[in-house]
Protein backbone atom coordinates (compact mmCIF):
# COMPACT_ATOMS: atom_id res chain seq x y z
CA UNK A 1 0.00 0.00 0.00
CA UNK A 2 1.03 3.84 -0.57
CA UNK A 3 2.22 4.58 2.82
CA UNK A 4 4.59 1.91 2.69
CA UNK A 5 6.08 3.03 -0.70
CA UNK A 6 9.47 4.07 -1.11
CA UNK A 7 10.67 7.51 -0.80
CA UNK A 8 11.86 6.60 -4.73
CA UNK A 9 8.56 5.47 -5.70
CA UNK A 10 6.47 8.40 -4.11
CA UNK A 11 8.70 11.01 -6.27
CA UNK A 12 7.65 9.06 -9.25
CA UNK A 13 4.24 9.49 -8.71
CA UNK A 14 2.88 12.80 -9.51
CA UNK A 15 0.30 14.68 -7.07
CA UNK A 16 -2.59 13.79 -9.25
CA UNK A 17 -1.97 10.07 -9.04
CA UNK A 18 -1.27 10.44 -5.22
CA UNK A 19 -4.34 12.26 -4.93
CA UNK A 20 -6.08 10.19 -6.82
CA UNK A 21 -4.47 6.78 -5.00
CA UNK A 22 -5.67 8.25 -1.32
CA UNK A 23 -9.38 8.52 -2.62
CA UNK A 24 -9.05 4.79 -4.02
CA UNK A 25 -7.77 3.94 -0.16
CA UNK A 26 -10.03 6.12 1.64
CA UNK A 27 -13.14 4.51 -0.24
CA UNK A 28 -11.97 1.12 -0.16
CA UNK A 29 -11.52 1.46 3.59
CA UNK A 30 -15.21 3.23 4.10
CA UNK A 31 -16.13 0.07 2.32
CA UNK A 32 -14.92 -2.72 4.35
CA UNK A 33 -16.20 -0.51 7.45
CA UNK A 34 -19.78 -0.62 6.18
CA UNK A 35 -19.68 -4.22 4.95
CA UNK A 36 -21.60 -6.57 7.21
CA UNK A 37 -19.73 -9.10 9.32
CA UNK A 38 -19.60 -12.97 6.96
CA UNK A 39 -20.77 -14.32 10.15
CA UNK A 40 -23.20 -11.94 11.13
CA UNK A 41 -24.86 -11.88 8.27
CA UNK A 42 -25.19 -15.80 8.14
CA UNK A 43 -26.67 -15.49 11.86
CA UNK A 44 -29.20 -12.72 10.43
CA UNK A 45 -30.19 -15.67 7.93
CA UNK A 46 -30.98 -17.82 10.47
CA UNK A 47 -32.93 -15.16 12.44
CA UNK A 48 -35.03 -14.28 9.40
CA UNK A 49 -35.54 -17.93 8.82
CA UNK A 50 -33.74 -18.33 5.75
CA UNK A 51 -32.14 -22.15 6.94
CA UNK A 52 -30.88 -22.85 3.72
CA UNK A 53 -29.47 -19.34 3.07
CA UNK A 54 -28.08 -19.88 6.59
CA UNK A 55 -26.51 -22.86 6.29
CA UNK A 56 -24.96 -21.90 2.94
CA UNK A 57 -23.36 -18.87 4.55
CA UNK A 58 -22.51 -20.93 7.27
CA UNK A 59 -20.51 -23.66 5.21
CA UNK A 60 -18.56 -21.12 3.65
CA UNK A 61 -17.22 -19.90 6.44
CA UNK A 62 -17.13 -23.41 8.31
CA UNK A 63 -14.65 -24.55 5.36
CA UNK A 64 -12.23 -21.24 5.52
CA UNK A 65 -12.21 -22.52 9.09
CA UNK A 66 -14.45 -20.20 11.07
CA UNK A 67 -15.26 -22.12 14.45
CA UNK A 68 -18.40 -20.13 15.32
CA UNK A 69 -20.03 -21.08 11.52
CA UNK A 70 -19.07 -24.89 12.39
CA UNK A 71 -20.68 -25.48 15.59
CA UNK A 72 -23.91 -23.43 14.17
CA UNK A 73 -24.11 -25.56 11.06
CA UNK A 74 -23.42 -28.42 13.65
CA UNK A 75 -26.58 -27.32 15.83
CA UNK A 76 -28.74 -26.92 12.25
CA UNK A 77 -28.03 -30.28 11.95
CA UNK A 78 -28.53 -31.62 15.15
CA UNK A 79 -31.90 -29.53 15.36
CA UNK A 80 -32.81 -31.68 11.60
CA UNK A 81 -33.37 -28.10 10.23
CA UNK A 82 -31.83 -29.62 7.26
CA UNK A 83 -32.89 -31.67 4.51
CA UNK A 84 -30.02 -33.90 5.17
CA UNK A 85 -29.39 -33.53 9.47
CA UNK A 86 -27.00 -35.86 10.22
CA UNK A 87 -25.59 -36.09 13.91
CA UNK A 88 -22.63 -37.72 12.67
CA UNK A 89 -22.14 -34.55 10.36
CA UNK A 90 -22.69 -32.13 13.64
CA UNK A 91 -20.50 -34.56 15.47
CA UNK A 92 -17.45 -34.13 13.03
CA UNK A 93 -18.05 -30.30 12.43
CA UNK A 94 -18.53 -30.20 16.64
CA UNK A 95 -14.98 -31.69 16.41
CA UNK A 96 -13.37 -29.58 13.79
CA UNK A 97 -14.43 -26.08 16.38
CA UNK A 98 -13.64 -28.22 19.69
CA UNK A 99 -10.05 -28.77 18.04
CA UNK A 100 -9.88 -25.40 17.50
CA UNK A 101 -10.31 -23.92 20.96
CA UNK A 102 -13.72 -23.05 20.43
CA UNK A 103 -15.16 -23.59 24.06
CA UNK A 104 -19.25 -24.15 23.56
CA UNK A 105 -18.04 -26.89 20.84
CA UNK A 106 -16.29 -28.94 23.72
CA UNK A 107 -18.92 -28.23 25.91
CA UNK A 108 -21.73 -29.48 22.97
CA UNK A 109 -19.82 -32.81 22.18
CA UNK A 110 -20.21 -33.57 26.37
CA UNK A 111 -23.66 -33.04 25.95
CA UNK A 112 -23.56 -35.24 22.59
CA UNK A 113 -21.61 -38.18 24.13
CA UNK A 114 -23.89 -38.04 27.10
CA UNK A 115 -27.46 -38.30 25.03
CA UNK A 116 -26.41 -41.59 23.13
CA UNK A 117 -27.47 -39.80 19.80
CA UNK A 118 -24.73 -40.60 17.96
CA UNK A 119 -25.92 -44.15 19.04
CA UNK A 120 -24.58 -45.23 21.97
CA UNK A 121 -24.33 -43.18 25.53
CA UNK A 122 -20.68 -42.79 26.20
CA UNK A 123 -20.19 -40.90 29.31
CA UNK A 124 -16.53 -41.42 29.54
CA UNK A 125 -15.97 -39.32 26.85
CA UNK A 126 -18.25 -37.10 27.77
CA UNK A 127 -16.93 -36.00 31.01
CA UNK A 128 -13.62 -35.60 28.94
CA UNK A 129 -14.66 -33.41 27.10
CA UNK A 130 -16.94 -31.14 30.07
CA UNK A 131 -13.57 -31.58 31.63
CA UNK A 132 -12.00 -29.98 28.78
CA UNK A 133 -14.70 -27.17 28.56
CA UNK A 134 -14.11 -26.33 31.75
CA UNK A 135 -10.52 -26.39 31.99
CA UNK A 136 -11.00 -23.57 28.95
CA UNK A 137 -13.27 -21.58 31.32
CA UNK A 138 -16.75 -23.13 30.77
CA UNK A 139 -18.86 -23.00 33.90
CA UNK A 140 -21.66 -25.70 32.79
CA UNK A 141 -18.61 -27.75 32.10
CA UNK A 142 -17.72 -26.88 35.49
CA UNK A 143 -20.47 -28.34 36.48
CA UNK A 144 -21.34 -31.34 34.13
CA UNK A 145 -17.85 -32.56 35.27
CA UNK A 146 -18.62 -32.02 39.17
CA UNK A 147 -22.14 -34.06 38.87
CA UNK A 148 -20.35 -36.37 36.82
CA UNK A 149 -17.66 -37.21 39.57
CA UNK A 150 -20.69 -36.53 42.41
CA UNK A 151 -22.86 -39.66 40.59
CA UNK A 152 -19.81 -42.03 39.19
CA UNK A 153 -21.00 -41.09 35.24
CA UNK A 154 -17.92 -42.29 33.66
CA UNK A 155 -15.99 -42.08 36.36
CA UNK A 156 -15.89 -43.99 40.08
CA UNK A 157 -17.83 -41.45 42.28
CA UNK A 158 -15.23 -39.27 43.47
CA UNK A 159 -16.99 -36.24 45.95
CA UNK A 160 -13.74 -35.17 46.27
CA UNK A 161 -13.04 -34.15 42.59
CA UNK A 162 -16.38 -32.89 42.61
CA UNK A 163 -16.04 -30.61 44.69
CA UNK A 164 -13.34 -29.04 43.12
CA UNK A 165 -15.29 -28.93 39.72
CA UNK A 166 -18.31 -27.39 41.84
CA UNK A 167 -15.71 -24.62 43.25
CA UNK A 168 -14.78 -23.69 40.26
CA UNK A 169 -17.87 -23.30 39.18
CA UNK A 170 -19.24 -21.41 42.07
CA UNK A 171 -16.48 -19.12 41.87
CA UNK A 172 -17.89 -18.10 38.46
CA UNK A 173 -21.07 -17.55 40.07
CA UNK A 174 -22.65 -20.24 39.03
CA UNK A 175 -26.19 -20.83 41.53
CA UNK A 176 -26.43 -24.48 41.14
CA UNK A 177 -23.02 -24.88 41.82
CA UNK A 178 -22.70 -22.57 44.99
CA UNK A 179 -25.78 -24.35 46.76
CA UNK A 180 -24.49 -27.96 45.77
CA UNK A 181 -20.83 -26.87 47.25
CA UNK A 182 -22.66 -25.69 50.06
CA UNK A 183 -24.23 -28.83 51.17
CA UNK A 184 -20.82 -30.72 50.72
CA UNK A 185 -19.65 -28.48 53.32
CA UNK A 186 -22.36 -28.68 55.57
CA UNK A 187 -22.05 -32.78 55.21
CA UNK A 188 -17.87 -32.91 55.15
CA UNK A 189 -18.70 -35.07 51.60
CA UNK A 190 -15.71 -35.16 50.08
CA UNK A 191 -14.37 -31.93 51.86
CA UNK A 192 -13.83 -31.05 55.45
CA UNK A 193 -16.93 -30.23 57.21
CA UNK A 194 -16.70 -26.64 57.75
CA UNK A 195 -20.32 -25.04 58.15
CA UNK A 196 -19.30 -21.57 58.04
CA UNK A 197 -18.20 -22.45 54.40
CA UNK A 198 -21.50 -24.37 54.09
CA UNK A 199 -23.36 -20.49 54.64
CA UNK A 200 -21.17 -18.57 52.74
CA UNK A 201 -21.88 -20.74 49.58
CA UNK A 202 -25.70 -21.02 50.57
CA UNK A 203 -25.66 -17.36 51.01
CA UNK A 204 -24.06 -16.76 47.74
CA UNK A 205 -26.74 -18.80 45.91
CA UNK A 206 -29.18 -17.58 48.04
CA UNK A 207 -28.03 -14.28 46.18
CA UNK A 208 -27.71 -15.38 42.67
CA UNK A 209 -31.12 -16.20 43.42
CA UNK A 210 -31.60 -20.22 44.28
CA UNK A 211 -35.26 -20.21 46.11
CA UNK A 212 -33.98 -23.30 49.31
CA UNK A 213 -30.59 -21.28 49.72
CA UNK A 214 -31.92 -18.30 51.91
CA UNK A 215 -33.46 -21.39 54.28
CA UNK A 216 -30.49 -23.06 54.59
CA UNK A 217 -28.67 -19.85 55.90
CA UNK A 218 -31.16 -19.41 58.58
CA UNK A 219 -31.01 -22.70 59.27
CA UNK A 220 -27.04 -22.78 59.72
CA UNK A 221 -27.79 -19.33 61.55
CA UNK A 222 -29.94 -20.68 64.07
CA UNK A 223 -27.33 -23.62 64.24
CA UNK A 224 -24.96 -21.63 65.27
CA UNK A 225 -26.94 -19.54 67.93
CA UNK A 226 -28.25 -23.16 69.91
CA UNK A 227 -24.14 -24.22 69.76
CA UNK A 228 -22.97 -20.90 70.92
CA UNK A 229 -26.57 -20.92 73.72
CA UNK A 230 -25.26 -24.31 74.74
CA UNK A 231 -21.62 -23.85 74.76
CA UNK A 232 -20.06 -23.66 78.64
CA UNK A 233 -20.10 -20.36 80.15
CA UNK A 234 -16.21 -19.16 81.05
CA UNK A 235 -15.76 -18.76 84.94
């Protein structure tokens, strides 16, 4: 481009071509400003209802290797908003965007592995791959992975390990996860009993906006009043 020229090349250019060469940028650039987003523009597709538009737009950009378009065409097909769904197809395309990072892709195939659609239920691999959601920052991974470990879904049961999914989880601010870490606190499952971590985590769902959480507190509260009521008075 022009501003990268040579000091040789600029003198050979006369001010009517450089004139001339700045409106050709300047338009070209107010151009690609105003020109919708590939992948929007397949999503506004969708929205309208055009699902073959869509997932024509989508497969474009699915082949130059956009991870969003993949696992949407891989949800079109999983949906059988196509004349030729496949799960196998949304399996391989939920692959090709998991491979690439793309976190709700790892999350989906946990989800995929764990229905049996693709014909069998196979929940070891899918708490690899909530595991590997999570691990990238997914908070239903998070969780997937800790109720996975909590019930022995492809895994022995292991309350330990799920707590530590929960946690993570509940430090994200996830509700389910807060109230479930919670009661593994106020039971010392697979953690050390410690109720005053058992109301902090109740009180945090309670919060976020879990309807049994604000009963728990009280009931930890009052707990704690009838131990401290009954505890010996110093001398």
């Amino acid at each position: 481009m022009l501003p990268h020229a040579t000091a040789r090349i600029r003198r050979l250019l006369g001010a009517a071509a450089l004139v001339a060469v700045a409106t050709l940028t300047a338009q070209a650039s107010a151009a690609q400003a105003t020109a919708p987003d590939p992948f929007d523009a397949a999503l506004t597709l969708y929205v309208q209802g055009d699902l073959t538009g869509a997932a024509q737009a989508f497969g474009v950009l699915a082949r130059q290797g956009h991870p969003g378009a993949m696992h949407d065409l891989a949800a079109m097909h999983l949906r059988g908003e196509l004349p030729d769904s496949s799960v196998q197809t949304a399996r391989e395309l939920l692959l090709m965007a998991a491979q690439r990072g793309f976190v709700t892709s790892q999350y989906a195939l946990g989800e995929l592995f764990e229905s049996g659609r693709l014909g069998k239920q196979d929940l070891v691999q899918a708490l690899a791959w909530y595991k590997l959601s999570a691990e990238s920052g997914s908070l239903d991974g998070a969780v997937a992975a800790g109720t996975a470990y909590l019930m022995g879904r492809g895994t022995p049961a292991d309350s330990s390990q799920a707590a530590q999914w929960y946690r993570q989880a509940a430090n994200g601010g996830e509700m389910g996860a807060m109230y479930i870490l919670a009661s593994l606190y106020e039971k010392g499952d697979g953690v050390t009993q410690d109720l005053r971590l058992a109301r902090y985590w109740y009180a945090g769902a309670a919060a976020a906006g879990d309807e049994a959480a604000p009963y728990k507190v009280k009931e930890l509260d009052a707990r704690a009043a009838a131990e401290a009521a009954s505890a010996p008075k110093s001398p």
